[in-house]
N, C-alpha and C. Protein backbone atom coordinates (compact mmCIF):
# COMPACT_ATOMS: atom_id res chain seq x y z
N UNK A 1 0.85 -1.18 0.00
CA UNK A 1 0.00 0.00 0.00
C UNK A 1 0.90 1.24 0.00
N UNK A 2 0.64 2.38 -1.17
CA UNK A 2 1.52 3.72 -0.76
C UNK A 2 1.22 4.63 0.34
N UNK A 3 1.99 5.20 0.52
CA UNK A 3 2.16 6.04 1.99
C UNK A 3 0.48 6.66 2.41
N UNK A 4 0.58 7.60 1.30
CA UNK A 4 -0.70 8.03 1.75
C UNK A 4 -1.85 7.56 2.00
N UNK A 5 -1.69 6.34 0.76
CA UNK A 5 -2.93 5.60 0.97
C UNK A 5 -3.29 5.09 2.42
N UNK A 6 -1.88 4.42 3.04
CA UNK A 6 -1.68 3.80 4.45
C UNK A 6 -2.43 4.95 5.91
N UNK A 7 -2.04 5.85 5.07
CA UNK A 7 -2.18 7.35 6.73
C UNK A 7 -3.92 7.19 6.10
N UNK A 8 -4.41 7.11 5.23
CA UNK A 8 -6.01 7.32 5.23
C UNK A 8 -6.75 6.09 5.44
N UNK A 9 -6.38 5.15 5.32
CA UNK A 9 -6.47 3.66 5.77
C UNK A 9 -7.18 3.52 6.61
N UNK A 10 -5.49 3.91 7.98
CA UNK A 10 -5.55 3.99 9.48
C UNK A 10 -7.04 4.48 10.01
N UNK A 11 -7.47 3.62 10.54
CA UNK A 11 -8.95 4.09 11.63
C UNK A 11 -8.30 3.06 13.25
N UNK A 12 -9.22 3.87 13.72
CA UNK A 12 -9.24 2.70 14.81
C UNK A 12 -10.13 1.74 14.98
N UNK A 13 -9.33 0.45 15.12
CA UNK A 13 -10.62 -0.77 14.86
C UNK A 13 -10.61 -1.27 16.71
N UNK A 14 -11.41 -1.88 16.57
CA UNK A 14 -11.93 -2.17 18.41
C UNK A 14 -12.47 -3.71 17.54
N UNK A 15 -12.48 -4.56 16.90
CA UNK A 15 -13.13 -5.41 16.71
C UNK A 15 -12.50 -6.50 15.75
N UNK A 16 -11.95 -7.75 15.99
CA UNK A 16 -10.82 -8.44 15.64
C UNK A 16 -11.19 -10.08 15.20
N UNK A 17 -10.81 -10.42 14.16
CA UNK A 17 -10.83 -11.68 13.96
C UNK A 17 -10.20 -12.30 14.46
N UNK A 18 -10.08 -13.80 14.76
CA UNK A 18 -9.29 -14.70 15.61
C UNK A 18 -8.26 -14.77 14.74
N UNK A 19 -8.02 -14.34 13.67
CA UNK A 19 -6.47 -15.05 12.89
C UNK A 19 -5.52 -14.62 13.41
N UNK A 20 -4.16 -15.43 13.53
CA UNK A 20 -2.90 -14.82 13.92
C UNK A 20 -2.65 -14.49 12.93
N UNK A 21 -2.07 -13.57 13.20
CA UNK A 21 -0.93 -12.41 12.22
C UNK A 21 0.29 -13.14 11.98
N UNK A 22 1.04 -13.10 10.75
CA UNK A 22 1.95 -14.17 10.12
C UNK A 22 3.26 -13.71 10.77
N UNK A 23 4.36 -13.88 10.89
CA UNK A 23 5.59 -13.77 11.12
C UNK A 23 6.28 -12.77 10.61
N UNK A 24 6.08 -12.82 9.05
CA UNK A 24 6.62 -11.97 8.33
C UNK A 24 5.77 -10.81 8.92
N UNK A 25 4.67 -10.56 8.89
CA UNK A 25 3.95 -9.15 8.58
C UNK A 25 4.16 -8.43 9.58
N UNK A 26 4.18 -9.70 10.93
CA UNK A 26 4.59 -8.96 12.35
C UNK A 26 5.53 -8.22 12.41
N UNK A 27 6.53 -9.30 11.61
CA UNK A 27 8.37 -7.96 11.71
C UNK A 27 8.47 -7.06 10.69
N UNK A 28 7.60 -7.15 9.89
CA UNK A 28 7.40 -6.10 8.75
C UNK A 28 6.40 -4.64 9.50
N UNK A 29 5.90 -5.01 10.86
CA UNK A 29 5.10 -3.75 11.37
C UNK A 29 6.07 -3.21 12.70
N UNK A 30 6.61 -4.40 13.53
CA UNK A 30 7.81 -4.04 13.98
C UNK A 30 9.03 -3.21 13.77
N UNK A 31 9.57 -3.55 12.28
CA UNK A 31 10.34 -2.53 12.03
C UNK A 31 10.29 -1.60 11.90
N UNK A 32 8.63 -1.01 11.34
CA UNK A 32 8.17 0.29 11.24
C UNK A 32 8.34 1.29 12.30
N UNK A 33 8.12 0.27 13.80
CA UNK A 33 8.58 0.53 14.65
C UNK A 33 9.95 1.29 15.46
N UNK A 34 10.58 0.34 14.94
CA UNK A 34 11.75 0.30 15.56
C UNK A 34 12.57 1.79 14.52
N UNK A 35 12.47 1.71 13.53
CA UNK A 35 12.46 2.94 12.34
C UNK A 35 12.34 4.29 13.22
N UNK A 36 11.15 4.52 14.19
CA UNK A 36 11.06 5.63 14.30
C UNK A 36 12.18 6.83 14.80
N UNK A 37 11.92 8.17 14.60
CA UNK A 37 12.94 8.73 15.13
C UNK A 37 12.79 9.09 16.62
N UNK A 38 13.98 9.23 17.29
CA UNK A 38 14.09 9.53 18.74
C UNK A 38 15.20 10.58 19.38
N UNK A 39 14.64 11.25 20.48
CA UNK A 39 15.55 12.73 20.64
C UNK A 39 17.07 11.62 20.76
N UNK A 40 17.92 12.36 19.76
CA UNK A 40 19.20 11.98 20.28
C UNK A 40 19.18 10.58 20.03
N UNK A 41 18.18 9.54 19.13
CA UNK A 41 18.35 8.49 18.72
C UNK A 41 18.68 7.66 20.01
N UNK A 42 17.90 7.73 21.18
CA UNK A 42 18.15 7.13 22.05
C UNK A 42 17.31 6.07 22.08
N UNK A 43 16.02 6.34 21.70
CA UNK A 43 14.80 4.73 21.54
C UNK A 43 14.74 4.94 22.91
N UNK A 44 13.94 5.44 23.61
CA UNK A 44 13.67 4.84 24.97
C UNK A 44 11.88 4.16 25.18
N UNK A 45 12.40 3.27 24.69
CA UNK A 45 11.17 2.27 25.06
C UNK A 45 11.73 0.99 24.19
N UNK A 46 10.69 -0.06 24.96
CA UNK A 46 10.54 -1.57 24.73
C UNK A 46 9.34 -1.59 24.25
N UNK A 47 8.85 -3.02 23.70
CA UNK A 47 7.81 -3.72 23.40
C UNK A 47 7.70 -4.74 24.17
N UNK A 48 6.40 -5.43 24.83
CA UNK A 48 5.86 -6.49 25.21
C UNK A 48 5.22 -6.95 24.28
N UNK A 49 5.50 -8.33 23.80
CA UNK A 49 3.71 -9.03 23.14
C UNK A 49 3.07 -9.74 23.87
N UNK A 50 1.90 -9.53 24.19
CA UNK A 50 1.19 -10.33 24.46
C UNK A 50 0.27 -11.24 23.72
N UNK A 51 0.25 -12.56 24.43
CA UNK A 51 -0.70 -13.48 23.33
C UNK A 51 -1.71 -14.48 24.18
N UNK A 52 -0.95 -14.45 25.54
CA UNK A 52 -1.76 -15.57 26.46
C UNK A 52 -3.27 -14.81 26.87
N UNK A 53 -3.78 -15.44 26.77
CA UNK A 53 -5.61 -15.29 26.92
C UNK A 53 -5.26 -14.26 28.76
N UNK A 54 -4.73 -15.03 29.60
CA UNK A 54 -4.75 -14.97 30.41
C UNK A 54 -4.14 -13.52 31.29
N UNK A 55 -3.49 -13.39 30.83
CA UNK A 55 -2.57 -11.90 30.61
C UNK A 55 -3.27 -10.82 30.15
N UNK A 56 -3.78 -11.29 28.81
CA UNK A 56 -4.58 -10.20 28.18
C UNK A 56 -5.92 -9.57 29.07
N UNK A 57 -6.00 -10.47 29.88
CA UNK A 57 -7.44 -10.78 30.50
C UNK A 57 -7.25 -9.61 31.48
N UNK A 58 -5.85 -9.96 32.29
CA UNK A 58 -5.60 -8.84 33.40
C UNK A 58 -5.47 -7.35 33.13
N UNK A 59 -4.80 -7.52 31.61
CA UNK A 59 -4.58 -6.41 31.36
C UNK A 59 -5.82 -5.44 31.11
N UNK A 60 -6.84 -5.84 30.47
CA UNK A 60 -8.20 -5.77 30.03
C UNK A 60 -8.57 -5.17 31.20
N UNK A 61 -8.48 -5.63 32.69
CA UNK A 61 -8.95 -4.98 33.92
C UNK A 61 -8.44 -4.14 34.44
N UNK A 62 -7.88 -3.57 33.43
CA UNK A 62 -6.90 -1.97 34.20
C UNK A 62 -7.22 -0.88 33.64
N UNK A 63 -8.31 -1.88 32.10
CA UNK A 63 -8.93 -0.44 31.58
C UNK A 63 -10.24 -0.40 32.16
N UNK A 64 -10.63 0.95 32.11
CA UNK A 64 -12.34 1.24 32.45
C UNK A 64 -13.26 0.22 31.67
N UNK A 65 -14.03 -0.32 32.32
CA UNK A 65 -15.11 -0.94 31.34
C UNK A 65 -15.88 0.11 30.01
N UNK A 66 -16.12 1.12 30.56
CA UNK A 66 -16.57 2.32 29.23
C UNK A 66 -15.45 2.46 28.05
N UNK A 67 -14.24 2.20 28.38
CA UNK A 67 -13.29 2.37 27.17
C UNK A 67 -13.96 1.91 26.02
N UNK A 68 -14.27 2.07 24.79
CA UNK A 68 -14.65 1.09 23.80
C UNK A 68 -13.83 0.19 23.38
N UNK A 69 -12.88 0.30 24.05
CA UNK A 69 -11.41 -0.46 23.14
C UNK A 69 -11.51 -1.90 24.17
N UNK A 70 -11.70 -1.68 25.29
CA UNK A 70 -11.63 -2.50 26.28
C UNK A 70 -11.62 -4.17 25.72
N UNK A 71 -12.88 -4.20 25.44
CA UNK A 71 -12.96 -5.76 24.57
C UNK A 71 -12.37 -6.04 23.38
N UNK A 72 -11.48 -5.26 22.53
CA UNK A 72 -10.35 -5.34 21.73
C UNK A 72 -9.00 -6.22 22.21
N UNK A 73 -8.94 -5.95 23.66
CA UNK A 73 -7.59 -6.46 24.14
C UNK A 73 -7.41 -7.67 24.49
N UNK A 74 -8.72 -7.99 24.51
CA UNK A 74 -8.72 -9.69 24.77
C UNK A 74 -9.20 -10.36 23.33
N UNK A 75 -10.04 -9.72 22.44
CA UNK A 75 -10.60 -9.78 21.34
C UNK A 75 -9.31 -9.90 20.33
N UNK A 76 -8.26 -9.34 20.06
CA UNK A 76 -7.53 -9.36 18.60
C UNK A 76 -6.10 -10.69 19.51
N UNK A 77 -5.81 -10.96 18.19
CA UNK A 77 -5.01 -12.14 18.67
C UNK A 77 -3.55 -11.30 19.01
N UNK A 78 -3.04 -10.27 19.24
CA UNK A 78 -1.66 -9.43 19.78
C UNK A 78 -1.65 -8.21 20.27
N UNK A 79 -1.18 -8.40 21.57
CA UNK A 79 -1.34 -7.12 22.03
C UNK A 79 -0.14 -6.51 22.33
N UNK A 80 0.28 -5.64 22.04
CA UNK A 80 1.52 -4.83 21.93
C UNK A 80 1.05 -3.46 22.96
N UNK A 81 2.17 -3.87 23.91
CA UNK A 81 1.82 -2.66 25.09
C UNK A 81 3.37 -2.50 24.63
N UNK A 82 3.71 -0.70 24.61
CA UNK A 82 4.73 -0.39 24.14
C UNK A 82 4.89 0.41 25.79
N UNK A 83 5.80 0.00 26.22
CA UNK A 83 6.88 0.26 27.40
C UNK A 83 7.31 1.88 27.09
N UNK A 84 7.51 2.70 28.11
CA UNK A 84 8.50 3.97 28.43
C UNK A 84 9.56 3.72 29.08
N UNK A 85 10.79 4.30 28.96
CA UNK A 85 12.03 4.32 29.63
C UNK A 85 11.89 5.66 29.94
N UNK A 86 11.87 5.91 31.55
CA UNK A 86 11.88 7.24 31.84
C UNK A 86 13.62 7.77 31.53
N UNK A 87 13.28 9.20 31.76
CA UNK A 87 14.67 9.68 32.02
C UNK A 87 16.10 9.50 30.65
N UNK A 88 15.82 9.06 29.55
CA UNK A 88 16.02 8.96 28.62
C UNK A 88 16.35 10.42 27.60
N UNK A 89 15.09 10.15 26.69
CA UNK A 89 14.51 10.94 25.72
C UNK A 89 14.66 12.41 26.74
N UNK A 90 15.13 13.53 25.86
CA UNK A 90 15.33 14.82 26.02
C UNK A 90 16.15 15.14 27.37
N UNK A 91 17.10 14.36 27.60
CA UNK A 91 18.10 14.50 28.88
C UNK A 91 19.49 14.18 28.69
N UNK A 92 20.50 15.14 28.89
CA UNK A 92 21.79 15.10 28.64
C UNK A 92 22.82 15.56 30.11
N UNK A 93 23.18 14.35 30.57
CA UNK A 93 24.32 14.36 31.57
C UNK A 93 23.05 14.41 33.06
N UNK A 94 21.99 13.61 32.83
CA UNK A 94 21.03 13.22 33.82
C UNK A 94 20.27 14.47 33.95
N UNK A 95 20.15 15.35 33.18
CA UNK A 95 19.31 16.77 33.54
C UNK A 95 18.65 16.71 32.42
N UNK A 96 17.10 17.03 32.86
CA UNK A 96 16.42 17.56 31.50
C UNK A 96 16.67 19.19 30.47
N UNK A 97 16.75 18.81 29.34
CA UNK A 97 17.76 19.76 27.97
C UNK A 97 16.33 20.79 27.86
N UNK A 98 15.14 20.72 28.63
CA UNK A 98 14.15 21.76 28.05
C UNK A 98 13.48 21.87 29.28
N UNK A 99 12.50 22.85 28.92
CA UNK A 99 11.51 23.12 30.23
C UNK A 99 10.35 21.61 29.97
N UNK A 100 10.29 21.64 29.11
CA UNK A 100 9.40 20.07 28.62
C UNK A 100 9.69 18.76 29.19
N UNK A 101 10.55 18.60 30.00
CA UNK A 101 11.42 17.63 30.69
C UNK A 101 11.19 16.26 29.63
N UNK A 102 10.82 14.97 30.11
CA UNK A 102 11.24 14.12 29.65
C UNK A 102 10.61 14.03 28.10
N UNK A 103 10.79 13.25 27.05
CA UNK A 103 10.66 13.32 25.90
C UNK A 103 10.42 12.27 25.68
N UNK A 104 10.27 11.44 26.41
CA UNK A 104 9.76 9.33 26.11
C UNK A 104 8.52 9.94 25.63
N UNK A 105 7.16 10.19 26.00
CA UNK A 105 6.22 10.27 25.42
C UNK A 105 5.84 10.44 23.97
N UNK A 106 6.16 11.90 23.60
CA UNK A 106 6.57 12.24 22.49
C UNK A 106 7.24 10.81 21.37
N UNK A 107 8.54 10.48 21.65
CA UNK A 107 9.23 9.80 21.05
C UNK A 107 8.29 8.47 21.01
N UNK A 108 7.91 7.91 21.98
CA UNK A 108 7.00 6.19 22.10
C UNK A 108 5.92 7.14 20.88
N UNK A 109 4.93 8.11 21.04
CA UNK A 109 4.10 8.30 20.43
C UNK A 109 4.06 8.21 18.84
N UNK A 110 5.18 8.61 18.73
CA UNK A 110 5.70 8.60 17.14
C UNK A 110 6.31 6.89 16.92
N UNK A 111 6.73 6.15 17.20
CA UNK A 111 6.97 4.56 17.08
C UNK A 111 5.78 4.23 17.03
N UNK A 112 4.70 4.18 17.97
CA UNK A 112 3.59 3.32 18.33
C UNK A 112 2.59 4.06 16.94
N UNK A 113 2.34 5.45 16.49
CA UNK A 113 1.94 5.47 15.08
C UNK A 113 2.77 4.94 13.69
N UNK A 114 3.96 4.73 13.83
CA UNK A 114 4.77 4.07 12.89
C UNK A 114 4.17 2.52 12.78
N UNK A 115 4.23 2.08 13.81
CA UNK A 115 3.39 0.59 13.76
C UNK A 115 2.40 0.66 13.54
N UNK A 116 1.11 1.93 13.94
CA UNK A 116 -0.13 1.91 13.61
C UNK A 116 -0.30 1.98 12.01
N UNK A 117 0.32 2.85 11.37
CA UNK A 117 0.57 3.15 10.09
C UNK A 117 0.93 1.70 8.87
N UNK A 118 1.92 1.08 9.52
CA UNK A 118 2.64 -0.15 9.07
C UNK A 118 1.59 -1.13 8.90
N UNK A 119 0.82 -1.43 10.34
CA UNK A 119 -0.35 -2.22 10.44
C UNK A 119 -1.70 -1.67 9.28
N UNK A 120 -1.52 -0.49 9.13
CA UNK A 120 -2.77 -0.49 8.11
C UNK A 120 -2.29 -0.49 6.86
N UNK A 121 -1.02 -0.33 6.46
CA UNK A 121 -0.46 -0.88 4.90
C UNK A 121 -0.90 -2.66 4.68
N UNK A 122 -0.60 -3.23 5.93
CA UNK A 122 -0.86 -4.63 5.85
C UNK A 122 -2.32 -5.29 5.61
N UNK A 123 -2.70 -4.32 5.63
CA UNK A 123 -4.52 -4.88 6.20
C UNK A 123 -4.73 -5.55 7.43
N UNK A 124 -3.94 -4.59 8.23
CA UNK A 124 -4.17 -4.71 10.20
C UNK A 124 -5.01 -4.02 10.52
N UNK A 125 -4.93 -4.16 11.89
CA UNK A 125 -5.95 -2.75 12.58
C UNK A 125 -5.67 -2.82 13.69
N UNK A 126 -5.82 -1.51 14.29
CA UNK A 126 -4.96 -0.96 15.66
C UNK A 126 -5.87 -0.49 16.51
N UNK A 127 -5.70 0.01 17.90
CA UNK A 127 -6.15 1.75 18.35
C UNK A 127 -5.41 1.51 19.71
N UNK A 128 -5.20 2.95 19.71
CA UNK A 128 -4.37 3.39 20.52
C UNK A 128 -4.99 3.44 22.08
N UNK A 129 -4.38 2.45 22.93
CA UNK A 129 -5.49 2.11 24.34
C UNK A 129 -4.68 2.67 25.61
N UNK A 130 -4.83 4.03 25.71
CA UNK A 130 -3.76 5.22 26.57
C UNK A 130 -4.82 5.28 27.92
N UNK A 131 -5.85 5.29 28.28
CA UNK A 131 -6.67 5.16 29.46
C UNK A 131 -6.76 4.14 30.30
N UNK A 132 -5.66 3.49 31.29
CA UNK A 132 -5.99 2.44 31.71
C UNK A 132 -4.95 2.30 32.86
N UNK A 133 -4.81 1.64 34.24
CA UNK A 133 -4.11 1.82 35.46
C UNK A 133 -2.70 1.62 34.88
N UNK A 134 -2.08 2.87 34.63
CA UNK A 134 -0.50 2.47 33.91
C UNK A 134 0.48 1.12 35.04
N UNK A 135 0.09 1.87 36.25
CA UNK A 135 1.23 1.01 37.40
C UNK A 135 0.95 -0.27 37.50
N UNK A 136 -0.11 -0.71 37.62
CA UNK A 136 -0.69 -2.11 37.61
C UNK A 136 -0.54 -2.93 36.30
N UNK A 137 -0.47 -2.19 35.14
CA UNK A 137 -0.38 -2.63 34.17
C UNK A 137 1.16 -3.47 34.22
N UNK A 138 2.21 -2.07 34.34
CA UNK A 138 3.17 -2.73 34.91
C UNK A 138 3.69 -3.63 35.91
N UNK A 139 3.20 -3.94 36.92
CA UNK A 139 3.11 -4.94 37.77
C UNK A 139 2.88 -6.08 36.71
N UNK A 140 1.68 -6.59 35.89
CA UNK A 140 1.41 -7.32 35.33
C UNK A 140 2.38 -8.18 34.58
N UNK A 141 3.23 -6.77 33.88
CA UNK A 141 4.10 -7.23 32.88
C UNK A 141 5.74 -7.20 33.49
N UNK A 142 5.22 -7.07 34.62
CA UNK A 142 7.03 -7.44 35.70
C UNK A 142 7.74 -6.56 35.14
N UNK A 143 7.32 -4.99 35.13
CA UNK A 143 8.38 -3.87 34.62
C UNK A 143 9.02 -3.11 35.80
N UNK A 144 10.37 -3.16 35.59
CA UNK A 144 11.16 -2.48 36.58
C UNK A 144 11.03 -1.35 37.11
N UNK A 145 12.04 -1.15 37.54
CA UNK A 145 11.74 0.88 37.82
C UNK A 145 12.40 1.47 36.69
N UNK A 146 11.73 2.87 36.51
CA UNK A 146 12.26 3.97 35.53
C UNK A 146 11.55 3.25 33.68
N UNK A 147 10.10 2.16 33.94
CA UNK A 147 9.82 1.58 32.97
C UNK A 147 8.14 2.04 33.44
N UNK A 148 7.36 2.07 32.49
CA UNK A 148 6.09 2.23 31.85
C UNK A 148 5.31 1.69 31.02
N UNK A 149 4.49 1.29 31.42
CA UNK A 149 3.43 0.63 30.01
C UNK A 149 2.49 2.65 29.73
N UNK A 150 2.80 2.75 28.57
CA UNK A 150 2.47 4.26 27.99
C UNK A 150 0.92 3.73 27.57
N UNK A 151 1.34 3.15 26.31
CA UNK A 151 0.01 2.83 25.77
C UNK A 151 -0.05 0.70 25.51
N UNK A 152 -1.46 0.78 25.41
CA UNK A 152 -1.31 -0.88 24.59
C UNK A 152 -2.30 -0.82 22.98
N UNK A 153 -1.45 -1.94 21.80
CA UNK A 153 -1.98 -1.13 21.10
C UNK A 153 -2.66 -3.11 20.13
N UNK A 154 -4.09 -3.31 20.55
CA UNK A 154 -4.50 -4.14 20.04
C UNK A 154 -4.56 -4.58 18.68
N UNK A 155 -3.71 -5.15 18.21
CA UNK A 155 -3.14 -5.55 16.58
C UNK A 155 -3.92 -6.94 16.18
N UNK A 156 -4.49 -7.27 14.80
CA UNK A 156 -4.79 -8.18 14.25
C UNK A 156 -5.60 -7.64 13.27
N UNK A 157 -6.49 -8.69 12.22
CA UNK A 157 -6.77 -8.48 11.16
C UNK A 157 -8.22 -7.83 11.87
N UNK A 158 -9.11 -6.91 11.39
CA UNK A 158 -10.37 -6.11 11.76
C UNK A 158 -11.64 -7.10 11.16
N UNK A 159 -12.14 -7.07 11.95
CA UNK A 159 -13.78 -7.88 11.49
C UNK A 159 -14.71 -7.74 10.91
N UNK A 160 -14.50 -5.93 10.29
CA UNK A 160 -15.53 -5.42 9.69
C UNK A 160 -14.32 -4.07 9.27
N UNK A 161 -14.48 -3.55 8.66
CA UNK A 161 -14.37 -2.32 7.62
C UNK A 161 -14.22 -1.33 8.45
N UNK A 162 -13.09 -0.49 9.47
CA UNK A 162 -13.39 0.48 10.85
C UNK A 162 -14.34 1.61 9.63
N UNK A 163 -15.28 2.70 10.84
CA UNK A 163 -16.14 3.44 10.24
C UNK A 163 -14.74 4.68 9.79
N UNK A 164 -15.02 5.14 8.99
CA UNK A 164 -14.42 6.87 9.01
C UNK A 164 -14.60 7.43 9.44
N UNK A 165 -13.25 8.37 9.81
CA UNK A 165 -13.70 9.47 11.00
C UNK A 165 -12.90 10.58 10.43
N UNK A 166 -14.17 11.47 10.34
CA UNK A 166 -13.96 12.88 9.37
C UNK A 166 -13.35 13.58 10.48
N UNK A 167 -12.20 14.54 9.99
CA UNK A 167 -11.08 14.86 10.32
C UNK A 167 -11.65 16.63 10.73
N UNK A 168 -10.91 17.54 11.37
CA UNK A 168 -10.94 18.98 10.91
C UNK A 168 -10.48 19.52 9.28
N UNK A 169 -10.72 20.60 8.65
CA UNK A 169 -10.26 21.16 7.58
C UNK A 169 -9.40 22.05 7.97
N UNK A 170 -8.31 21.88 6.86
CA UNK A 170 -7.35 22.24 7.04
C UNK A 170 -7.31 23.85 7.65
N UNK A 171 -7.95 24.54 6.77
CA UNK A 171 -8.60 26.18 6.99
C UNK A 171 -8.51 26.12 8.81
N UNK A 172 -9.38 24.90 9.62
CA UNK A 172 -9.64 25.29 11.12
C UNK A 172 -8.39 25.29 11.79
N UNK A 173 -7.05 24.78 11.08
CA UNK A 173 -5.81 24.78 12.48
C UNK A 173 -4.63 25.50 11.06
N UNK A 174 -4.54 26.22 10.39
CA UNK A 174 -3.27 26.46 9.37
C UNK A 174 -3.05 27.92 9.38
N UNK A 175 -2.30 28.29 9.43
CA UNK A 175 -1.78 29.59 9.79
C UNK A 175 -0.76 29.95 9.28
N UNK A 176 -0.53 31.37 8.62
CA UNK A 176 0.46 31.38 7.76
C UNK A 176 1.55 32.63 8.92
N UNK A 177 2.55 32.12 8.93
CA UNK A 177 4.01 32.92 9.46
C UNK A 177 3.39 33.49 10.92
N UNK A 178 1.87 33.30 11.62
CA UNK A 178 1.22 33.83 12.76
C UNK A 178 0.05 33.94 13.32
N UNK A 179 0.02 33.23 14.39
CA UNK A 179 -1.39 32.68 14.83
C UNK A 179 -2.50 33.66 14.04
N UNK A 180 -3.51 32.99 13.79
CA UNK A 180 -4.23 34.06 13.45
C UNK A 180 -4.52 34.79 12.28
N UNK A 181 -3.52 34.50 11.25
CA UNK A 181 -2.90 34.91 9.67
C UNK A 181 -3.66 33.42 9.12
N UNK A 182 -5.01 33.19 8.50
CA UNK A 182 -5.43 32.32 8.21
C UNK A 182 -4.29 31.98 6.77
N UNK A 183 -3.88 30.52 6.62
CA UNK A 183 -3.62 30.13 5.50
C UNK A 183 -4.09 30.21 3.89
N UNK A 184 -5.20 29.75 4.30
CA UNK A 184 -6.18 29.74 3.47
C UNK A 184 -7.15 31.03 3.68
């Protein structure tokens, strides 16, 4: 699939067929991953997969039952909770380099859409599951200190067609050389 086609693709799907995802396609959405850029090319974060029913199950209970995504995480056959490394991203000689302090967020955010992106070239489907007891999560997944579960991001083939979701126009956020100087 070409680029653009892939970024208009992307929806968020909440609803998953039982197929596993092949080997190849996995490390073919992985690398998309691993690709991304990072302050200072530091990568601060890991990946977990999850696949055991049982795991998924716990994890599932750390999100709100209202999430819509909630039954996705036990529903798609891989769940990819992408880990933070605190203290990393945007810090040089153990001090944060901005008033913005750490920069893992930012940086995981841009990987974890690289895979979202990757996954919809493939004919995957994703969504991004950021509402849910981060610390417990970690407990779950036996993460150390100065480590984070950020987001988890439910991967497999979609069960239905995700709906479209009409975007803003460009005109409502574009600004030429100053807030306020409409583009258009």
């Amino acid at each position: 699939m070409e680029f653009h086609e892939a970024v208009r693709a992307r929806q968020s799907v909440r609803s998953f067929k039982p197929d596993r995802v092949p080997d190849d396609v996995l490390l073919r959405v992985l690398e998309a991953f691993r690709a991304a850029p990072s302050w200072g090319n530091v990568q601060p974060w890991e990946l977990v997969l999850v696949t055991k029913p049982e795991i998924k199950l716990q994890l599932q209970q750390t999100v709100s039952p209202k999430n819509p995504a909630a039954a996705a995480i036990i529903e798609a056959p891989l769940l990819v909770c992408a880990v933070g490394i605190a203290e990393r991203s945007g810090f040089y000689k153990g001090q944060a380099s901005t008033a913005r302090g750490d920069w893992m967020l930012f940086d995981l955010g841009i990987a974890a859409e690289h895979l979202a992106l990757a996954a919809a070239a493939e004919g995957l489907g994703t969504v991004h599951v950021g509402l849910f007891d981060f610390a417990k999560a970690g407990e779950i997944l036996g993460l150390g200190a100065g480590r984070s579960v950020v987001e988890m991001l439910p991967l497999g083939y979609p069960a239905q067609a995700p709906s479209r979701v009409e975007h803003k126009p460009l005109a409502e956020f574009l600004f030429r050389n100053k807030h306020g100087s409409r583009w258009f």
